[in-house]
N, C-alpha and C. Protein backbone atom coordinates (compact mmCIF):
# COMPACT_ATOMS: atom_id res chain seq x y z
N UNK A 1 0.85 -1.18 0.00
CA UNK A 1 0.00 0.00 0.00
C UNK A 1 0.90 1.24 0.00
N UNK A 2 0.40 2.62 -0.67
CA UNK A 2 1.32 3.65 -1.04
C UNK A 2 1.73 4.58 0.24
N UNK A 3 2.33 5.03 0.57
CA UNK A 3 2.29 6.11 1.76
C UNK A 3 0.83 7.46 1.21
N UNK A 4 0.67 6.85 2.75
CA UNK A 4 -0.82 7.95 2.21
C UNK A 4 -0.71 9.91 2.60
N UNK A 5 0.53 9.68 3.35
CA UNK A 5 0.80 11.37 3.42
C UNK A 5 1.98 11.14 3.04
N UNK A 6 2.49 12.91 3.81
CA UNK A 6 3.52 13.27 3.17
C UNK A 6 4.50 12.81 4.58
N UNK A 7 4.38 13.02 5.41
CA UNK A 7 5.42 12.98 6.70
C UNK A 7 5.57 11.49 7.33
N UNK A 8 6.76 11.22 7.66
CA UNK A 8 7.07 9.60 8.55
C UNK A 8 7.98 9.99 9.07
N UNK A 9 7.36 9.37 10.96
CA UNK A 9 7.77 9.88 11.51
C UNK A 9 8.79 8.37 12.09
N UNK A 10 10.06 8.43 12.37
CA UNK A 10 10.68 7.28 13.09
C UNK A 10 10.96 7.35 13.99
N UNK A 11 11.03 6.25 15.45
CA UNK A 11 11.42 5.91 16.85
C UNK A 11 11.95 4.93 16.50
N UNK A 12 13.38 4.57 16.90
CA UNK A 12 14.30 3.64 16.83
C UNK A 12 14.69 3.93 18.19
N UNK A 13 15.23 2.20 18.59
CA UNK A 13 15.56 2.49 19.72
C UNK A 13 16.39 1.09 20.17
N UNK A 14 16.75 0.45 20.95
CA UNK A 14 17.43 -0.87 21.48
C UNK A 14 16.92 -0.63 22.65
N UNK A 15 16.80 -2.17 23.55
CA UNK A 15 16.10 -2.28 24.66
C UNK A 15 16.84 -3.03 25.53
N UNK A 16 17.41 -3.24 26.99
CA UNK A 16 18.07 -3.62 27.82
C UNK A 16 17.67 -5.40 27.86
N UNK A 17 19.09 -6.09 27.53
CA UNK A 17 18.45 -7.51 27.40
C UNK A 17 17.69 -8.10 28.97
N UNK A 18 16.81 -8.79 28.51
CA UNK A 18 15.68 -9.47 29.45
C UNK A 18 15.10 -8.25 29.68
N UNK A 19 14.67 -7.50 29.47
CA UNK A 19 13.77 -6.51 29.16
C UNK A 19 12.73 -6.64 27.81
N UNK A 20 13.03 -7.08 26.38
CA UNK A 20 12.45 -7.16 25.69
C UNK A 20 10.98 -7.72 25.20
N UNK A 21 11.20 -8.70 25.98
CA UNK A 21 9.44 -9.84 25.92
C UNK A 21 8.24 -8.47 26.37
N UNK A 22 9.06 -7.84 27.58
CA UNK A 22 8.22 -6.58 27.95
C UNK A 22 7.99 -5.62 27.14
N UNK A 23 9.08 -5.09 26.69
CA UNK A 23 9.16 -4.18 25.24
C UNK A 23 7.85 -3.81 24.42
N UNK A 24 8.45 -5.21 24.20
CA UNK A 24 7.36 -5.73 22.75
C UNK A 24 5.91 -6.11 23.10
N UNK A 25 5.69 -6.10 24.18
CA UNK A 25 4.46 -6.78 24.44
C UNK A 25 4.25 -5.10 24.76
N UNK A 26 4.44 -4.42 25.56
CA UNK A 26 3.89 -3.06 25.62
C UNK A 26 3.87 -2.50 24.40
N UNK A 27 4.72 -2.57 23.52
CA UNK A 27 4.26 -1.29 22.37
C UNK A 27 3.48 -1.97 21.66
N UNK A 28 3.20 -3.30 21.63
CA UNK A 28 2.41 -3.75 20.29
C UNK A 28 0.99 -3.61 21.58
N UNK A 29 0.63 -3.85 22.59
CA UNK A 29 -1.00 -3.99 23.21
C UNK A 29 -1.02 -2.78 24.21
N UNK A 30 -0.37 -1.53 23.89
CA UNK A 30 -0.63 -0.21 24.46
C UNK A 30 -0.37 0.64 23.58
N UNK A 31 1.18 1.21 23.76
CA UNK A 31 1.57 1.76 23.06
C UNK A 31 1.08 2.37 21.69
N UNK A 32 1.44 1.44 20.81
CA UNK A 32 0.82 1.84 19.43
C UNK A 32 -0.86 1.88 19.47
N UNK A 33 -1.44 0.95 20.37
CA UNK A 33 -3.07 1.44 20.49
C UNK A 33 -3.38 2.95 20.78
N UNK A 34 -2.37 3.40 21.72
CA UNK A 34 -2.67 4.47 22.05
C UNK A 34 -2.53 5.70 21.40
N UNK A 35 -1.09 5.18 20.37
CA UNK A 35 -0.63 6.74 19.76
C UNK A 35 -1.60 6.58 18.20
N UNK A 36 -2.68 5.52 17.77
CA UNK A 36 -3.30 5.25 16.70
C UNK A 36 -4.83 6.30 17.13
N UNK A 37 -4.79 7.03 18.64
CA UNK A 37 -5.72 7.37 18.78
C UNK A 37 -5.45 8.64 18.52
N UNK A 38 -4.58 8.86 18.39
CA UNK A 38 -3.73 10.74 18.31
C UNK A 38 -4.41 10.79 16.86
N UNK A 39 -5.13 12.46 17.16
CA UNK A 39 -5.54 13.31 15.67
C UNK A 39 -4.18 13.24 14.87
N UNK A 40 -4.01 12.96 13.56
CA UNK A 40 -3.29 13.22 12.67
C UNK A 40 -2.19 12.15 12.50
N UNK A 41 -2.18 10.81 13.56
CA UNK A 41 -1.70 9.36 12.74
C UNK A 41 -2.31 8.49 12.08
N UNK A 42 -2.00 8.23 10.75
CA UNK A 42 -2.51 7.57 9.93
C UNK A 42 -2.23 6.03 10.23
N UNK A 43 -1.04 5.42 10.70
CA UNK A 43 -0.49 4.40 10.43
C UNK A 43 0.94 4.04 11.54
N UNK A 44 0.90 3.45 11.57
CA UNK A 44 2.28 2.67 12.30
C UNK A 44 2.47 1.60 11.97
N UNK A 45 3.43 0.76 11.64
CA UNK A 45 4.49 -0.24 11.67
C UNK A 45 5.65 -0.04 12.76
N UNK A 46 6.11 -1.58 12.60
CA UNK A 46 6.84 -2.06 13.80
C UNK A 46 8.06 -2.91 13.05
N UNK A 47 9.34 -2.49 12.95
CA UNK A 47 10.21 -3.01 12.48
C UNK A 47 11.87 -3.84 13.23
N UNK A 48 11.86 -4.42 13.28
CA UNK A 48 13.19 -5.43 13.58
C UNK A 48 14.65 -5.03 12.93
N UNK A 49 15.78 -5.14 13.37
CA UNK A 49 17.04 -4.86 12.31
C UNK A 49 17.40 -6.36 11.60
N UNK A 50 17.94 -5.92 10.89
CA UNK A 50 17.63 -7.43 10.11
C UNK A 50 19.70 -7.48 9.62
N UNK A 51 20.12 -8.29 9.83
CA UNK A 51 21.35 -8.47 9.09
C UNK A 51 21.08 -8.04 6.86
N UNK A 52 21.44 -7.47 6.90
CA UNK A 52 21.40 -7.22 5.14
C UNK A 52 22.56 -7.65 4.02
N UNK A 53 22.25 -8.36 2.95
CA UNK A 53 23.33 -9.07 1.91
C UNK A 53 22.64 -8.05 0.85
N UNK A 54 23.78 -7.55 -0.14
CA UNK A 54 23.32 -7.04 -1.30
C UNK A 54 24.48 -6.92 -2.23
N UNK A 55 24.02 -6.45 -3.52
CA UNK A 55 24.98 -6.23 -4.20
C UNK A 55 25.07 -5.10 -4.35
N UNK A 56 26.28 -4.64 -4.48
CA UNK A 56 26.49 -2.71 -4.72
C UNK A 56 27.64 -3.35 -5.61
N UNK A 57 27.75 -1.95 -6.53
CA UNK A 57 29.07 -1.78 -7.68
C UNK A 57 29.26 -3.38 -7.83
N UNK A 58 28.66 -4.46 -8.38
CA UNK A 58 28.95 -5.42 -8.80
C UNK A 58 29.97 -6.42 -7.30
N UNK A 59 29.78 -5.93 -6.39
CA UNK A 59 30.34 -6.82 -5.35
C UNK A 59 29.00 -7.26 -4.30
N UNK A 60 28.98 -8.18 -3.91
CA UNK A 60 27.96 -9.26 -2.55
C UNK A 60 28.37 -8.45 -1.55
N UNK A 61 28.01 -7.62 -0.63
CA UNK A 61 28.27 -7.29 0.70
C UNK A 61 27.19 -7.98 1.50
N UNK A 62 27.89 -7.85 3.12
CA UNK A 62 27.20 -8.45 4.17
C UNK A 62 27.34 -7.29 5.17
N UNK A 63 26.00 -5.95 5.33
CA UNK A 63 26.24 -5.36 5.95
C UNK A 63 25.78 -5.42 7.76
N UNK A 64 26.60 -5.33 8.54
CA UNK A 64 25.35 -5.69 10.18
C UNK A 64 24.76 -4.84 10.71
N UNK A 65 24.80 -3.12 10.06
CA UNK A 65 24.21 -2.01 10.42
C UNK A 65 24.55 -1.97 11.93
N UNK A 66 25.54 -1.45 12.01
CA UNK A 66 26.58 -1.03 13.42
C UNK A 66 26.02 0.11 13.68
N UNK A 67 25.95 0.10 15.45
CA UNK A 67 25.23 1.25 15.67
C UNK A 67 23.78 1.72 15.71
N UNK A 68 22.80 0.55 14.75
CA UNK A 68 21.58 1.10 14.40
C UNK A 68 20.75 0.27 15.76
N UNK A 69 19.89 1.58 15.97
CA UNK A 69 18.85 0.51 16.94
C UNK A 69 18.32 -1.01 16.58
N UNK A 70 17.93 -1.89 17.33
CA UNK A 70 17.14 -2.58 16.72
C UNK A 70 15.83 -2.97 16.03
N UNK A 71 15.42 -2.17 17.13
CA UNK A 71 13.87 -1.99 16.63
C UNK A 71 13.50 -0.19 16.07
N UNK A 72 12.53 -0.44 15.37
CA UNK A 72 11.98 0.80 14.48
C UNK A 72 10.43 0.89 14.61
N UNK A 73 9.59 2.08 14.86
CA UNK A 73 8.50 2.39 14.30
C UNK A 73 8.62 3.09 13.87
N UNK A 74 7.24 3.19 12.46
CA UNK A 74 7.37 4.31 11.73
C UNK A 74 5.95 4.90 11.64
N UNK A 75 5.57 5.90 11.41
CA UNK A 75 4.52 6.28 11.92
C UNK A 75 3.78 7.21 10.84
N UNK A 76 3.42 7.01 10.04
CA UNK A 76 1.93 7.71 9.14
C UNK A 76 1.99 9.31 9.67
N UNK A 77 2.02 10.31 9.32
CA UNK A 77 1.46 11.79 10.09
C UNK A 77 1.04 12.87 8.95
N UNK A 78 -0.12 13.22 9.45
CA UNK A 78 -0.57 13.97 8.50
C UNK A 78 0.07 15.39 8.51
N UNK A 79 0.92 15.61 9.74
CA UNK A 79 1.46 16.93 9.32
C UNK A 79 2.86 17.26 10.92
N UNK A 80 3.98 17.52 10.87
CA UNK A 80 4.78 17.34 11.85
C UNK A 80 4.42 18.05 13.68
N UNK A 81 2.96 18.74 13.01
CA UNK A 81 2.45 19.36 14.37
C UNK A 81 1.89 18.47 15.58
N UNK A 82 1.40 17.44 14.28
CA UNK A 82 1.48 15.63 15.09
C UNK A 82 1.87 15.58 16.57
N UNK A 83 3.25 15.80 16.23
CA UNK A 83 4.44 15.48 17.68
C UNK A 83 4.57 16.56 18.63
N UNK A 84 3.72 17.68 18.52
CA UNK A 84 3.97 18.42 19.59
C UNK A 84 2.27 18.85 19.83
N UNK A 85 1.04 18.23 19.47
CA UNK A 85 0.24 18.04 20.21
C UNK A 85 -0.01 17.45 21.51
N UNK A 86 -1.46 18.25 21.99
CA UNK A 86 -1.53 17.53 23.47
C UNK A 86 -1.65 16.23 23.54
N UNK A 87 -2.49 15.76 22.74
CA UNK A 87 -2.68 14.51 22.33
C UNK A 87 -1.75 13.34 22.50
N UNK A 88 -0.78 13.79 21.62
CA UNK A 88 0.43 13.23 21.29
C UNK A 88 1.03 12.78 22.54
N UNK A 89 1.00 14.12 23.14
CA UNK A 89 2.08 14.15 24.48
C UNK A 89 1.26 13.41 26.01
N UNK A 90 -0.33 13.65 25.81
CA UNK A 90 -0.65 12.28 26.97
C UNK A 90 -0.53 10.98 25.99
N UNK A 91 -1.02 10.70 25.61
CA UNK A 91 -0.43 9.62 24.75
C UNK A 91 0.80 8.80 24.93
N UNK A 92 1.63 9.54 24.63
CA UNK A 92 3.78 8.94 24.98
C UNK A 92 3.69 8.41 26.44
N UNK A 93 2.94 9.39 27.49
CA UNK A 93 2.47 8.81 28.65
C UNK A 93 2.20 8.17 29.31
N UNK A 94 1.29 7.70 28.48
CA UNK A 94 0.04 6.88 29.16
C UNK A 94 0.41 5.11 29.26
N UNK A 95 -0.17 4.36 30.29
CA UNK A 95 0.03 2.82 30.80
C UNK A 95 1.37 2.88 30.84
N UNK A 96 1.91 1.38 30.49
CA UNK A 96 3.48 1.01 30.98
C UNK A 96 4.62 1.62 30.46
N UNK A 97 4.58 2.46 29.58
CA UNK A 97 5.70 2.91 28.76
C UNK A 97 6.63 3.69 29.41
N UNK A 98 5.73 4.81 30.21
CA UNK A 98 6.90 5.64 31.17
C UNK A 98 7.58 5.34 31.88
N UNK A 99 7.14 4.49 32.81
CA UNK A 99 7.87 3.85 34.12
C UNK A 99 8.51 2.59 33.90
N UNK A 100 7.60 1.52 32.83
CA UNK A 100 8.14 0.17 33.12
C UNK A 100 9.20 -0.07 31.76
N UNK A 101 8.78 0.69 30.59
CA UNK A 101 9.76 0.28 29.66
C UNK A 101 10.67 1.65 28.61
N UNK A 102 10.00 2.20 28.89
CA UNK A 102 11.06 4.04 28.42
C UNK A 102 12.52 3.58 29.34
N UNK A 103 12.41 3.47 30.86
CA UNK A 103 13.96 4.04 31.13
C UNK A 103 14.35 2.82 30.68
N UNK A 104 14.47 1.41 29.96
CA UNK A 104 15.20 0.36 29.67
C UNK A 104 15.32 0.55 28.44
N UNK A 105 14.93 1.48 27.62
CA UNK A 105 15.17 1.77 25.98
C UNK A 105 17.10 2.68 26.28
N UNK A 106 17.52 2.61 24.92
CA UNK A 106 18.91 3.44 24.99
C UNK A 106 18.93 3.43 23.73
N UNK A 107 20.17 3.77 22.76
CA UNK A 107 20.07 4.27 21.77
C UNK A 107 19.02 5.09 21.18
N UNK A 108 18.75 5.95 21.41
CA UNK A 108 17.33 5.80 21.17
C UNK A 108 17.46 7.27 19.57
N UNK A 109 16.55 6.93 19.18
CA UNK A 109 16.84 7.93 17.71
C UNK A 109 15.54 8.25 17.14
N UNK A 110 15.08 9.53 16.86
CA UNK A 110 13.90 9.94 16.46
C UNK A 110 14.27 11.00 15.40
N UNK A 111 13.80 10.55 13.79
CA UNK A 111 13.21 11.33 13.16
C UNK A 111 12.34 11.60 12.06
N UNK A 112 11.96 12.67 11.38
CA UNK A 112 10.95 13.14 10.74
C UNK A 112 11.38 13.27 9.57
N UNK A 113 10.59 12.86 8.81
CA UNK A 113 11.12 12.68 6.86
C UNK A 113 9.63 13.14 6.37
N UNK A 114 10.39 14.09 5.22
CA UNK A 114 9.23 14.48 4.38
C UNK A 114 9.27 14.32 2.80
N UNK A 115 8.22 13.20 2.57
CA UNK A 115 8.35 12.94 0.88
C UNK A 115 8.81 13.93 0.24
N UNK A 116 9.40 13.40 -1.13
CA UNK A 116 9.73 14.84 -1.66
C UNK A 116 9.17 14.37 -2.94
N UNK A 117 8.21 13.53 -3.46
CA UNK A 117 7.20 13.73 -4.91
C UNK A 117 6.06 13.51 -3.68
N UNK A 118 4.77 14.32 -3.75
CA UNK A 118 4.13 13.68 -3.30
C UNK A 118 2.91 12.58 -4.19
């Protein structure tokens, strides 16, 4: 399916081992329920780092993406005012995320991309 706006928004992040089962179980049965209720998100996905093989300039590489969080959401927004609504901001808030699984996140990396054909 096509990107239906113009803005995607990313949270990348890595999570403290034996922490994760928690992680993941909060952002997929809170988390993302909650920020799907915010005026102006269209969409979220939930992404994994994946080891990558490809070919560039006629050579096989095996890249391990050093440095990159592991996990990714990406987030549908109809416009970057999105992220600094009230909405938004009880939202990030709200159930287990603040207390039980935010301070066990690190790396953590957030940003905002804007199509450029729309």
């Amino acid at each position: 399916m096509p990107f239906q706006t113009t803005y995607l928004f990313s949270a990348a992040m890595d999570v403290e081992p034996g922490k994760e089962a928690l992680f993941n179980e909060v952002y997929d049965t809170e988390h993302v329920p909650l920020l799907l209720r915010v005026p102006g998100i269209l969409s979220v996905a939930r992404f994994q780092t994946q080891e990558l093989t490809m070919i560039i300039g006629g050579q096989r590489k095996t890249i391990l993406g050093e440095n990159e969080p592991t996990y990714n959401a990406l987030y549908e927004l109809e416009s970057p005012e999105v992220l600094t609504s009230d909405a938004w901001a009880k939202a990030v808030d709200q159930g287990r995320w603040p207390d039980q699984v935010r301070p066990f996140t690190k790396n953590r990396r957030h940003v905002l991309y804007r199509r450029l054909v729309p």
